[in-house]
Protein backbone atom coordinates (compact mmCIF):
# COMPACT_ATOMS: atom_id res chain seq x y z
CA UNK A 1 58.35 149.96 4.82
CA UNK A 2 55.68 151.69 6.54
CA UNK A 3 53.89 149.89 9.62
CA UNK A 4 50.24 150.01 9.79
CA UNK A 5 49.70 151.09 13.47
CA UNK A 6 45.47 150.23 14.62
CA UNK A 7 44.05 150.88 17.62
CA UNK A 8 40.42 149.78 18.77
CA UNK A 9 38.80 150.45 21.72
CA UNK A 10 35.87 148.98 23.30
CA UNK A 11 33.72 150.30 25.92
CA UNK A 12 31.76 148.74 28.33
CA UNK A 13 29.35 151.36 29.97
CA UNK A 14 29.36 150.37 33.77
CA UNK A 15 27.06 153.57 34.84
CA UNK A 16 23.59 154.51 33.88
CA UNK A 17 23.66 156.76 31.08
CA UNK A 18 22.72 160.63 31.45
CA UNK A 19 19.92 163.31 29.66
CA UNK A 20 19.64 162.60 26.67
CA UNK A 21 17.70 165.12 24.03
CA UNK A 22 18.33 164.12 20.56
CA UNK A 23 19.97 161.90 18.61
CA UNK A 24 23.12 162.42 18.71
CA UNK A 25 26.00 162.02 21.06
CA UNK A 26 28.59 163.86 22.39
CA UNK A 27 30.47 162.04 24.63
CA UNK A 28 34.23 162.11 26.89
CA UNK A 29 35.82 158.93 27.15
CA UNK A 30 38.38 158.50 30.10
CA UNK A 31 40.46 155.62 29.69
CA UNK A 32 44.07 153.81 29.73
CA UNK A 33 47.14 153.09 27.59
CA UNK A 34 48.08 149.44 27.52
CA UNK A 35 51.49 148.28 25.78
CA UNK A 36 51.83 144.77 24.07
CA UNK A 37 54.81 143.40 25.06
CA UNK A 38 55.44 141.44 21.92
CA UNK A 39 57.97 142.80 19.99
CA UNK A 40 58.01 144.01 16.58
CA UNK A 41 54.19 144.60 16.94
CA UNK A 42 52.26 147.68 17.52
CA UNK A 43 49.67 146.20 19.65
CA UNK A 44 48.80 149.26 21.71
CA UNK A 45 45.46 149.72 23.48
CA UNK A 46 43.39 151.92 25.21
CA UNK A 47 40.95 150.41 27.68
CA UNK A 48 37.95 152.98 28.43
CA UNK A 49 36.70 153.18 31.79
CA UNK A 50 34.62 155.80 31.96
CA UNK A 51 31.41 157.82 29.59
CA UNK A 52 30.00 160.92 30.63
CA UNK A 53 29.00 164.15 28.92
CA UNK A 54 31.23 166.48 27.14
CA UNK A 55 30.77 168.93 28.70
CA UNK A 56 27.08 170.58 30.07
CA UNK A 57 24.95 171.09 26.90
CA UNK A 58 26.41 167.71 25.33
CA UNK A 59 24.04 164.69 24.77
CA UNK A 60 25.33 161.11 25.93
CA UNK A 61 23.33 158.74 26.89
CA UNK A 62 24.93 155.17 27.15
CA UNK A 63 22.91 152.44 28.41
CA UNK A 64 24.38 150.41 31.51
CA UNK A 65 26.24 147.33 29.90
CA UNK A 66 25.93 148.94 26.13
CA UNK A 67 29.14 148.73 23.92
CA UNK A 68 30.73 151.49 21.38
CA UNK A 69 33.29 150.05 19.11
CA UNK A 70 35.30 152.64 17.14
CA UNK A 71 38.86 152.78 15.61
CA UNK A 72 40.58 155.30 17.49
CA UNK A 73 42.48 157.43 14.89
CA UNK A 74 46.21 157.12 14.80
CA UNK A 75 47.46 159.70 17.04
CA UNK A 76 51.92 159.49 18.10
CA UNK A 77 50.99 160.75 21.93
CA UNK A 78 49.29 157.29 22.33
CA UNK A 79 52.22 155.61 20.91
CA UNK A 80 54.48 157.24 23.15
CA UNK A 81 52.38 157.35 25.77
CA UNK A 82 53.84 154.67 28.80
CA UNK A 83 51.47 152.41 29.82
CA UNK A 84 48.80 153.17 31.99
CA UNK A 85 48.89 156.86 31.13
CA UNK A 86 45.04 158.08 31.14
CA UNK A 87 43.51 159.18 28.39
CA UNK A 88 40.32 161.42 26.90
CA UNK A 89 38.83 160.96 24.00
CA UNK A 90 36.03 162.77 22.75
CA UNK A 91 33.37 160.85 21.01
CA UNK A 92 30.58 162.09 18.91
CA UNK A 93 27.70 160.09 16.68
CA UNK A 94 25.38 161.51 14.74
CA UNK A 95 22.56 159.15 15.04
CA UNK A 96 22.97 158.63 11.20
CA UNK A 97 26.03 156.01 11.24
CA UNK A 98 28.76 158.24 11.53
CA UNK A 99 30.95 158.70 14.17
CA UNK A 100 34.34 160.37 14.95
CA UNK A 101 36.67 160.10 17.66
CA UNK A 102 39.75 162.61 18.64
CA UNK A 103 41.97 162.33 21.18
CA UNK A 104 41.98 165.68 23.82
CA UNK A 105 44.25 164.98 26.47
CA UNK A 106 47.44 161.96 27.49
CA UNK A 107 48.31 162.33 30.95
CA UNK A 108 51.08 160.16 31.56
């Protein structure tokens, strides 16, 4: 029996956004691990608490209050991740309706 394990995140931009040159974006997500505690249940989540550039020559611009909702893609480091581990997530859109999302680095 295999167990569908889905994660989503959802971001809530608290900052103002940065340059922005084109139309895509090429963003890092920082954020943390949460656990479900129900058993049986792979409720595991990652709460995003920070957007910012990728790196200098990246555009991300994220207005102040704006949301990105994305399935983060299934990745075992999250799973076994404990909670409240930080994690980065790089997050790119192509202005064109598709987006992809990887996981760079679990610090637990």
């Amino acid at each position: 029996m295999t167990i569908s394990r889905k994660v989503f995140a959802i971001a809530t931009v608290f900052v103002a956004g940065v340059a922005w040159a084109g139309p895509e974006k090429d963003c890092l997500l920082t954020g943390t691990v949460t656990h479900g505690d129900q058993p049986g249940v792979d409720n595991t989540s990652v709460k995003i608490h920070s957007v910012s550039k990728y790196d200098d020559s990246a555009n991300c611009r994220v207005r102040s209050g704006q949301k990105l909702e994305f399935k983060l893609p299934a990745d075992s480091r999250l799973q076994e991740a404990p909670s409240g581990s930080e994690v980065k997530y790089r997050y790119q859109d192509d202005g064109a309706g598709s987006t992809s999302t990887s996981l760079i680095s679990v610090d637990a």
